[in-house]
N, C-alpha and C. Protein backbone atom coordinates (compact mmCIF):
# COMPACT_ATOMS: atom_id res chain seq x y z
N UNK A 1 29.78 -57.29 20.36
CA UNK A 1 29.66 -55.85 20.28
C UNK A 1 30.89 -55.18 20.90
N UNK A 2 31.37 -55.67 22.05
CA UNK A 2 32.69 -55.37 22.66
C UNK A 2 33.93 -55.07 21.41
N UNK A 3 34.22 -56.51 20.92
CA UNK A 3 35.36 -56.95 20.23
C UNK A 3 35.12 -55.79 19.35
N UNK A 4 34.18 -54.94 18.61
CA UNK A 4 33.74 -54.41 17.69
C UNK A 4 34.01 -52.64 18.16
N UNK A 5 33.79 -51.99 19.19
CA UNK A 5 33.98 -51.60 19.70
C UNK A 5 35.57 -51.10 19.79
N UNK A 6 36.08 -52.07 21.13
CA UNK A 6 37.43 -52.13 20.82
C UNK A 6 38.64 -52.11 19.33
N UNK A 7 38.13 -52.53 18.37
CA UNK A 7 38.57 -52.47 17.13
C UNK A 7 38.51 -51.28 16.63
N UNK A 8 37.42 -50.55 16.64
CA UNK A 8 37.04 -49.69 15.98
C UNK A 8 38.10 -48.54 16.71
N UNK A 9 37.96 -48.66 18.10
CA UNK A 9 39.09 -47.82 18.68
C UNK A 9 40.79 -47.97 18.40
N UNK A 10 40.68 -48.84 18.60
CA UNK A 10 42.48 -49.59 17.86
C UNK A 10 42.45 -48.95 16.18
N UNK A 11 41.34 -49.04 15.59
CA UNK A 11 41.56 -47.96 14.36
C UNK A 11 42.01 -47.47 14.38
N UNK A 12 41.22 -46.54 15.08
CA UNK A 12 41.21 -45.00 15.43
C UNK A 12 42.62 -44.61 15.27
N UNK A 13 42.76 -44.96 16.95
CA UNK A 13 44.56 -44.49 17.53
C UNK A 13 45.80 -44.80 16.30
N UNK A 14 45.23 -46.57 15.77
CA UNK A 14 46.32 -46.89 14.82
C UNK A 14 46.42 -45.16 13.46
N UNK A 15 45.17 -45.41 12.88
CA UNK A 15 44.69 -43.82 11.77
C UNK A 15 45.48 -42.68 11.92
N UNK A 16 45.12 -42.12 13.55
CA UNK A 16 45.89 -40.81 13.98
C UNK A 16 47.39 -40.83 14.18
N UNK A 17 47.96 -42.09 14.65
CA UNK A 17 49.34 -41.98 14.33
C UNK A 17 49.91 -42.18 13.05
N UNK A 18 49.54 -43.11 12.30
CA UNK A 18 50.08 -43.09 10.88
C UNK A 18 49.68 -41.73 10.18
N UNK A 19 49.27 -41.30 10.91
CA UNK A 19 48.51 -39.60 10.00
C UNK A 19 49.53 -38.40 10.86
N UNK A 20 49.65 -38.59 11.62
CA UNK A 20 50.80 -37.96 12.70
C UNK A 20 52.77 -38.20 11.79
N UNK A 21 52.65 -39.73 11.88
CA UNK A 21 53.99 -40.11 11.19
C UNK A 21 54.07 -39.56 9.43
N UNK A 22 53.44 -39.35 9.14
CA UNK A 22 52.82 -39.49 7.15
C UNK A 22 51.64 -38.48 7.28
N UNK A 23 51.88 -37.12 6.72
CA UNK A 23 51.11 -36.37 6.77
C UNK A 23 50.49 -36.42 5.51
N UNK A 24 51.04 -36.71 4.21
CA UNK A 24 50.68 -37.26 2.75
C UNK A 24 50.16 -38.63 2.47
N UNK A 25 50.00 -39.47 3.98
CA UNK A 25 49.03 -40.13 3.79
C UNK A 25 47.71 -40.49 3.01
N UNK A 26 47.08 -39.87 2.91
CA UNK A 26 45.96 -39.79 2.74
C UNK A 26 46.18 -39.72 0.85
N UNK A 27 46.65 -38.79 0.44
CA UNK A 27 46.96 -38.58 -1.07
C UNK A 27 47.85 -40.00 -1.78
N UNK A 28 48.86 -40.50 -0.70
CA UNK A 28 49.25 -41.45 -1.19
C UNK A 28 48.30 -42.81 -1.15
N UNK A 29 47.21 -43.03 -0.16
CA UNK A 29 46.33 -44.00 -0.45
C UNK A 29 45.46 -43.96 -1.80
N UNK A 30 45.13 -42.49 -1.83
CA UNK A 30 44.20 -42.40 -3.23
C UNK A 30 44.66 -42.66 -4.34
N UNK A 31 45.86 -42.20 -4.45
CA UNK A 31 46.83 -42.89 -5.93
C UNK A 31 46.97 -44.33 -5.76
N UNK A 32 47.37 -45.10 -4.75
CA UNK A 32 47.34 -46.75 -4.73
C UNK A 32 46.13 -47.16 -5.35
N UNK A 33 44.86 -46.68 -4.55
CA UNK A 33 43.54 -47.31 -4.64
C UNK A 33 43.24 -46.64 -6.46
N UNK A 34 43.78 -46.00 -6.58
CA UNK A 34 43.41 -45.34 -8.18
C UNK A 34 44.03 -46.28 -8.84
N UNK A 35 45.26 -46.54 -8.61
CA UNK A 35 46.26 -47.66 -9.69
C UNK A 35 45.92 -49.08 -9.37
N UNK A 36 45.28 -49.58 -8.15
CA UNK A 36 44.63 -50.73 -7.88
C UNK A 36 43.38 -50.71 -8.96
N UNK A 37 42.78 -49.92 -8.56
CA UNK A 37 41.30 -50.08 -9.69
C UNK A 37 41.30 -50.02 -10.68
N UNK A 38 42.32 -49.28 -11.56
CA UNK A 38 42.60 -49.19 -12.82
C UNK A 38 42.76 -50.70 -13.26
N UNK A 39 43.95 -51.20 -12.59
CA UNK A 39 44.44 -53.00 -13.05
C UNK A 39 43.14 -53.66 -12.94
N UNK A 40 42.40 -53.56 -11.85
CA UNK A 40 41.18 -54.31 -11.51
C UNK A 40 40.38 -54.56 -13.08
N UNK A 41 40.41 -53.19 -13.34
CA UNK A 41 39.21 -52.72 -14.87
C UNK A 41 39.75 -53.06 -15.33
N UNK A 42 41.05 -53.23 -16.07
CA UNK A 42 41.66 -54.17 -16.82
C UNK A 42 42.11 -55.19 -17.07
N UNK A 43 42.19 -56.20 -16.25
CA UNK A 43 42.00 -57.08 -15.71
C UNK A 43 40.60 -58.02 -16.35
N UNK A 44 39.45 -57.14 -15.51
CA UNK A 44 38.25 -57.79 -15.92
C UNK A 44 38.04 -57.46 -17.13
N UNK A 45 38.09 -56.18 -17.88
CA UNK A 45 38.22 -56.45 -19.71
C UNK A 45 38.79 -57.35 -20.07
N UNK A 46 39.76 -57.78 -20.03
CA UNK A 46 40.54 -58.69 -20.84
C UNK A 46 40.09 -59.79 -20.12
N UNK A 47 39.42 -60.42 -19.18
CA UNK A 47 38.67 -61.25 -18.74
C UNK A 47 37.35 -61.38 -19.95
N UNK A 48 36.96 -60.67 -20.23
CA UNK A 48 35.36 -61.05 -20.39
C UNK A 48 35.88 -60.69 -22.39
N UNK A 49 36.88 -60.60 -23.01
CA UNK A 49 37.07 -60.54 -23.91
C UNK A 49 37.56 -61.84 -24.44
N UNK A 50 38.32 -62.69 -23.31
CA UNK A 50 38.52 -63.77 -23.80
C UNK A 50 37.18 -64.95 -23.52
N UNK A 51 36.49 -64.45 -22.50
CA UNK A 51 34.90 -65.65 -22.10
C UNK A 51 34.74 -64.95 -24.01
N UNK A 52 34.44 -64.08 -24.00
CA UNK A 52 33.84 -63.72 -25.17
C UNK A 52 34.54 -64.46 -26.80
N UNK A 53 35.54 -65.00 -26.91
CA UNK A 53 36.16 -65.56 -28.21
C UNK A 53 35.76 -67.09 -27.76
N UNK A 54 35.94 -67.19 -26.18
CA UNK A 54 35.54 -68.87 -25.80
C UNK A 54 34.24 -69.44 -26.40
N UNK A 55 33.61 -68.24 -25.70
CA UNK A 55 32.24 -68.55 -26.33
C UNK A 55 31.49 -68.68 -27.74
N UNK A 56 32.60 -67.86 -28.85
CA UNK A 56 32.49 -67.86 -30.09
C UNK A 56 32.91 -69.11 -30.43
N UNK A 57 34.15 -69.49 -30.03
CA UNK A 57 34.75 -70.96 -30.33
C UNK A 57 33.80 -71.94 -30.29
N UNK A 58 33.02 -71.81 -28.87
CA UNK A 58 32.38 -73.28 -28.73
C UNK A 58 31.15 -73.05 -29.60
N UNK A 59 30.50 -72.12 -29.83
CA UNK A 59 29.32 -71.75 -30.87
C UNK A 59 30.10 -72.29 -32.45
N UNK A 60 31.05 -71.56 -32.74
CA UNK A 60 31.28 -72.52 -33.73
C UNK A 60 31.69 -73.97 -34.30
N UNK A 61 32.53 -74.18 -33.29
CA UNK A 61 32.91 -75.59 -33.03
C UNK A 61 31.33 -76.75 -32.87
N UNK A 62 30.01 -75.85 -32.48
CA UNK A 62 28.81 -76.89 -32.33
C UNK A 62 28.22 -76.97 -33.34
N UNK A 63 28.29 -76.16 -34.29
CA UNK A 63 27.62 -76.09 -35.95
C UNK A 63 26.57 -75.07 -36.07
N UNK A 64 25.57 -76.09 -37.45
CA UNK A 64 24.55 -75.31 -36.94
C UNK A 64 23.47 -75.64 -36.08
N UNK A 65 22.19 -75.35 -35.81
CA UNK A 65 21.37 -75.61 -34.89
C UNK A 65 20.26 -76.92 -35.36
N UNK A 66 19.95 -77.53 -34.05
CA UNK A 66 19.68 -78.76 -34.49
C UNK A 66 18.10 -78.23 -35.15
N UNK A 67 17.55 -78.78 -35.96
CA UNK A 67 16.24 -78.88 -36.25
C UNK A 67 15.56 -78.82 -34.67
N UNK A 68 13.97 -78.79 -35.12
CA UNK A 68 13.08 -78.16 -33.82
C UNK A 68 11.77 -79.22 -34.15
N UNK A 69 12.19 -80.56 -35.15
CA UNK A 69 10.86 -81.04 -35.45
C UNK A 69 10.46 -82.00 -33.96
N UNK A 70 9.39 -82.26 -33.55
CA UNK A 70 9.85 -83.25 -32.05
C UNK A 70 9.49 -84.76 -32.48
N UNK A 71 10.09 -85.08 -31.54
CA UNK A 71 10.43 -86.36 -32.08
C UNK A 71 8.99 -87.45 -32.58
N UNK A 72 9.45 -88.65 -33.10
CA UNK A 72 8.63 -89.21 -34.08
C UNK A 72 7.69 -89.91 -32.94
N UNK A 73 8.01 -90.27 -31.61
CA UNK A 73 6.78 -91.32 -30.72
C UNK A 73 6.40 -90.21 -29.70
N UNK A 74 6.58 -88.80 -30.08
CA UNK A 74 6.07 -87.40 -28.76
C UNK A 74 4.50 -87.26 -29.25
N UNK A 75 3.77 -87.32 -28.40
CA UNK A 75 1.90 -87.62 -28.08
C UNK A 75 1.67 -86.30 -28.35
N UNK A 76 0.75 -85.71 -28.96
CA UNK A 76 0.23 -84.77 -29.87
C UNK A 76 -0.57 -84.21 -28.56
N UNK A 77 -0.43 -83.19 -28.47
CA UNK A 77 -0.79 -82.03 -27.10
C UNK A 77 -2.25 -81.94 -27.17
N UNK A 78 -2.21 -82.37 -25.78
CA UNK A 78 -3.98 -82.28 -25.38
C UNK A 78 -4.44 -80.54 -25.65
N UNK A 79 -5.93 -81.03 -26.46
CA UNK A 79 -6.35 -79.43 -26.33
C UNK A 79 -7.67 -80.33 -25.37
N UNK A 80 -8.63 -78.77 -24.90
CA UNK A 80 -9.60 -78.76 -24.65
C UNK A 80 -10.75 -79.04 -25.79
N UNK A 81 -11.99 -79.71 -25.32
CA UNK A 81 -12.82 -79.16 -26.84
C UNK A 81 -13.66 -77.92 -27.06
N UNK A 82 -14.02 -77.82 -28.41
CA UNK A 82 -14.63 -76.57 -28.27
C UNK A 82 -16.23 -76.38 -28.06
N UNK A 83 -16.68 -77.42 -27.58
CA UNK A 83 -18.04 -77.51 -27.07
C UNK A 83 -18.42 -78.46 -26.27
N UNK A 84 -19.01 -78.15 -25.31
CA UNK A 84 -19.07 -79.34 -24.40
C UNK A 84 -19.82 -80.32 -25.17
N UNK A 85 -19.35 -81.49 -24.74
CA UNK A 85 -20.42 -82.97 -25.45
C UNK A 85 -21.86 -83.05 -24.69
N UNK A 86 -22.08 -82.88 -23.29
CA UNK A 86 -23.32 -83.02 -22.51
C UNK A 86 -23.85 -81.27 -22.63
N UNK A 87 -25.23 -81.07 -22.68
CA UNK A 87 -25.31 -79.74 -22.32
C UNK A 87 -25.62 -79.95 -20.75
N UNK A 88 -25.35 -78.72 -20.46
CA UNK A 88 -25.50 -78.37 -18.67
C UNK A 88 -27.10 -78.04 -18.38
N UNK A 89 -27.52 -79.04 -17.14
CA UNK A 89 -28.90 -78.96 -17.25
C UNK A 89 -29.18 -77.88 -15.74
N UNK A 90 -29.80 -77.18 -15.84
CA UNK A 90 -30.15 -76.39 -14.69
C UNK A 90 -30.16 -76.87 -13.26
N UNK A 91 -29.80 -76.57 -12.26
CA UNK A 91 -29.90 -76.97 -10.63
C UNK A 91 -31.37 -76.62 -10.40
């Protein structure tokens, strides 16, 4: 909590003098962080445009889809029956 503290103050003082030295501070961070985020967004478009042709590639490159019949020794799915075999005798 100290170390945290102390930092937060070393901010501070560091903030008010670079704001003291650079009074256009502040306007010149917002244009960085504007032209940072811009590349960012573009960046990740052209990221997810190429996952996106990858993914077409490997879809086509796999064909078409395999059949859905199951296989020839798969055990035929337990049902329940539809009436009991014993009837239920009263308690």
């Amino acid at each position: 909590m100290g170390r945290f503290i102390v930092g937060l103050i070393v901010g501070i003082v560091v903030g008010v003098l670079a704001m003291t030295i650079n009074p256009d501070l502040p306007q010149e961070l917002r244009v960085r962080l504007a032209a940072l985020t811009a590349q960012v967004m573009r960046s990740a478009g052209e990221t997810a445009e190429e996952l996106g042709d990858a993914a077409e590639d490997a879809t086509d490159e796999a064909g078409p889809p395999a059949t859905t019949e199951p296989p020839a020794n798969a055990e035929p799915p337990a049902t329940a029956p539809a009436t009991p075999t014993e009837p239920r005798q009263p308690e």
